[in-house]
Protein backbone atom coordinates (compact mmCIF):
# COMPACT_ATOMS: atom_id res chain seq x y z
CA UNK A 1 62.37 86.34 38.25
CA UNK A 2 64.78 87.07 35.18
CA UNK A 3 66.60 89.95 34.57
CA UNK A 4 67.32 91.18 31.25
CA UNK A 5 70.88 92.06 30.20
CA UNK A 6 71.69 94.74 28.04
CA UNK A 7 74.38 94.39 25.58
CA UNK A 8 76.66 97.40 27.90
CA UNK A 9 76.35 94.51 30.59
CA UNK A 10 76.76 91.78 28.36
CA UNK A 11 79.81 93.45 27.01
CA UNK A 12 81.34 94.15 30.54
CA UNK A 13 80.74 90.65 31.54
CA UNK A 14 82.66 89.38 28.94
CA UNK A 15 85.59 91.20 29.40
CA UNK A 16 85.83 90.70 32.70
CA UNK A 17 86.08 86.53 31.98
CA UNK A 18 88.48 87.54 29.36
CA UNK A 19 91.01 88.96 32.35
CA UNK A 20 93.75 86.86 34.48
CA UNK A 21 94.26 88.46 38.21
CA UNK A 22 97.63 87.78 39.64
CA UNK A 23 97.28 88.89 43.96
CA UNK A 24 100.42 90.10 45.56
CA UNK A 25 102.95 89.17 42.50
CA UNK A 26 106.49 88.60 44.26
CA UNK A 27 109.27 90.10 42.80
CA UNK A 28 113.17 89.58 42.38
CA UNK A 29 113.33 93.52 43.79
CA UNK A 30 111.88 95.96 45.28
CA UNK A 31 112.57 99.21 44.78
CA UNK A 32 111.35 100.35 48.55
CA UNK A 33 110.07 99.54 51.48
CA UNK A 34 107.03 101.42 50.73
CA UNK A 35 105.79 100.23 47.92
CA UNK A 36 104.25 97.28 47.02
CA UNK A 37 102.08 95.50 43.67
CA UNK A 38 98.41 94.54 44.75
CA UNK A 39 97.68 93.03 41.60
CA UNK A 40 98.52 92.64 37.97
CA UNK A 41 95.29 92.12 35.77
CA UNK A 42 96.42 91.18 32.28
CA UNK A 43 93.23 92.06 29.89
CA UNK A 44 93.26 91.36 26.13
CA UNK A 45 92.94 94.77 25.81
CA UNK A 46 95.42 95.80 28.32
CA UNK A 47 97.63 95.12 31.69
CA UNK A 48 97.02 97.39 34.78
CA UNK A 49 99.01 96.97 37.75
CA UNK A 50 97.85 98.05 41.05
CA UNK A 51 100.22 99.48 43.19
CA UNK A 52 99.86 100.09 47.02
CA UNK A 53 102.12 103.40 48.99
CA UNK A 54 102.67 104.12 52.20
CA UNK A 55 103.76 107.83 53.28
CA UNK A 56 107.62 107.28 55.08
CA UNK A 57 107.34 108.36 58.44
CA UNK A 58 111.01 110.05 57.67
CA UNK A 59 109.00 112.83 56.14
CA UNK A 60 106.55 115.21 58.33
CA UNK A 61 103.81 115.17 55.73
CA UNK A 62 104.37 112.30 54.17
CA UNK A 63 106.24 113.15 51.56
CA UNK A 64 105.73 112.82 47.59
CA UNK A 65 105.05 110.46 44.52
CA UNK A 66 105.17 110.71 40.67
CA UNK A 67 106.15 108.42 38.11
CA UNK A 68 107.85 108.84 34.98
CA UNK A 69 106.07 109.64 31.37
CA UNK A 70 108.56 107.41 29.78
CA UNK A 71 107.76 103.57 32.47
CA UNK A 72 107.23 100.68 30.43
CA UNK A 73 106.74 97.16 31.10
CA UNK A 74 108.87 94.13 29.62
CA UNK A 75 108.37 90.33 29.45
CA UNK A 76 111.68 88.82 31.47
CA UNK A 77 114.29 88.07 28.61
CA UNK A 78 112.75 90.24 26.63
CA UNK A 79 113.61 93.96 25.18
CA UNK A 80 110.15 94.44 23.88
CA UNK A 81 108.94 97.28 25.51
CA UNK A 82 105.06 98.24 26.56
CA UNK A 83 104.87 101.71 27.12
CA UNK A 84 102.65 103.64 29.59
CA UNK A 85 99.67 104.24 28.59
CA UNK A 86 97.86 105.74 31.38
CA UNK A 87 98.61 106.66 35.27
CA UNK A 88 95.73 106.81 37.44
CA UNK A 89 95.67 108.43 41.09
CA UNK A 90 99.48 109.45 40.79
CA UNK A 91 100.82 112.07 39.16
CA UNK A 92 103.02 112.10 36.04
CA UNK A 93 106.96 113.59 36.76
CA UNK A 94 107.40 116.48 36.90
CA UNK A 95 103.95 117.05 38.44
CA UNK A 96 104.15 115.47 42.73
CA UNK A 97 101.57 113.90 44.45
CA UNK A 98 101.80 115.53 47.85
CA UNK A 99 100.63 113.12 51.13
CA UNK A 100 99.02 115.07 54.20
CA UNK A 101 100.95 112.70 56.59
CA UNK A 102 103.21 110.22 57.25
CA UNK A 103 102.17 106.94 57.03
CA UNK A 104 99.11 107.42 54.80
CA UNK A 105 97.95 104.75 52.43
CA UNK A 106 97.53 105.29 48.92
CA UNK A 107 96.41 103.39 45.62
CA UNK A 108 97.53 104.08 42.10
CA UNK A 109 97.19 102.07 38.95
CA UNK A 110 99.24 101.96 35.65
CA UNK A 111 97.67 100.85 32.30
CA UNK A 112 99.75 99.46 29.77
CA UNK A 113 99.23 97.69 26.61
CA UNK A 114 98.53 93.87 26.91
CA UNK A 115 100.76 91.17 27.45
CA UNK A 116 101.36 88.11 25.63
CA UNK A 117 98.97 85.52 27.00
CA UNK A 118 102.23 83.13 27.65
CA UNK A 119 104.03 85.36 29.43
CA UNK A 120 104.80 84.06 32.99
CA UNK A 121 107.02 87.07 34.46
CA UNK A 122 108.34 91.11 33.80
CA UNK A 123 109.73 93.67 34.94
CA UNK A 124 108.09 96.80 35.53
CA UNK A 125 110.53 99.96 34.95
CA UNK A 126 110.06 103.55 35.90
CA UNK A 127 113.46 104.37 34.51
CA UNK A 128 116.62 102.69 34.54
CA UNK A 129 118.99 105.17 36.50
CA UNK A 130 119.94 106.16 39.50
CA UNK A 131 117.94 107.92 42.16
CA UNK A 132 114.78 106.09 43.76
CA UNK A 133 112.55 104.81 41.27
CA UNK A 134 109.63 102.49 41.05
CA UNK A 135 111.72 99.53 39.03
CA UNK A 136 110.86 96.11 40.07
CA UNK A 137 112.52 93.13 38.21
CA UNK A 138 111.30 89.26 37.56
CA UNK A 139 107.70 89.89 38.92
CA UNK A 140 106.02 86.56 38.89
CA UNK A 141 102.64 86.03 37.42
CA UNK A 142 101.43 83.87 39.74
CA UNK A 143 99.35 84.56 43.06
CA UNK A 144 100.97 84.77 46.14
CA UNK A 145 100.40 85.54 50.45
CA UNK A 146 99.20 89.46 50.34
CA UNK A 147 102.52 91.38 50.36
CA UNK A 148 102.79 93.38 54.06
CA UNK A 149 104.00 96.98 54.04
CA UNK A 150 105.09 97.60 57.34
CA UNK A 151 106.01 101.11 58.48
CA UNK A 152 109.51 101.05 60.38
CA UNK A 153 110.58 103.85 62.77
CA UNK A 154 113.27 106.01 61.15
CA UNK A 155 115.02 107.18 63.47
């Protein structure tokens, strides 16, 4: 039996061969023990990075997330920047996401515009300051071991 594509289909298809997948990207730093990258999927069109929270236990509820309007993405030795495009599933600062309890899980993903097809590491930055924020430096494209998130008692 044959099934018939569409061109919507046949379009989808397409750009999903056109996208590289990079699993568990290490990184130089981390900028908690919470947080971790999923994945990086560079598109032609664009580069989303999928990011993976867990609620401290420190906090009753849970606690709170946002990221800054202003987070970019750079190649390493690079000061091209790629700003943020689009935040989906967290809010944008000064707007909080607000958890129900400690240690809950939660997904977000950041679109930015695409990368260079060559490039073979960056560094994702929320804001260069101090206070905690999302920064994490020399992220290699390359797949690696799923990154564990473990939640540590705080007391």
């Amino acid at each position: 039996m044959k099934t018939k594509m569409n061109e919507e289909t046949l379009q989808k298809t397409k750009v999903i061969k056109r996208a590289r997948t990079f699993k568990s990207p290490l990184s130089e730093s981390t900028p908690c023990k919470y947080l971790g990258i999923d994945k990086i999927i560079m598109h032609e069109e664009y580069t989303q990075i999928d990011f993976v929270y867990i609620a401290p236990k420190k906090y009753i509820n849970g606690g709170w997330i946002q990221i800054d309007a202003n987070s970019y993405i750079q190649t390493a030795n690079s000061d091209t920047r790629y700003p943020l495009l689009e935040a989906r599933n967290i809010s944008i600062a000064p707007t909080k996401l607000h958890f129900n309890s400690a240690g809950q899980v939660h997904h977000y993903n950041l679109i930015f515009p695409a990368l260079p097809k060559n490039v073979k590491q960056i560094d994702i930055i929320e804001k260069l300051a101090e206070g905690s924020y999302f920064n994490f430096f020399n992220v290699a494209l390359q797949h690696n071991a799923p990154t564990v998130i473990r939640m540590i008692s705080e007391n």
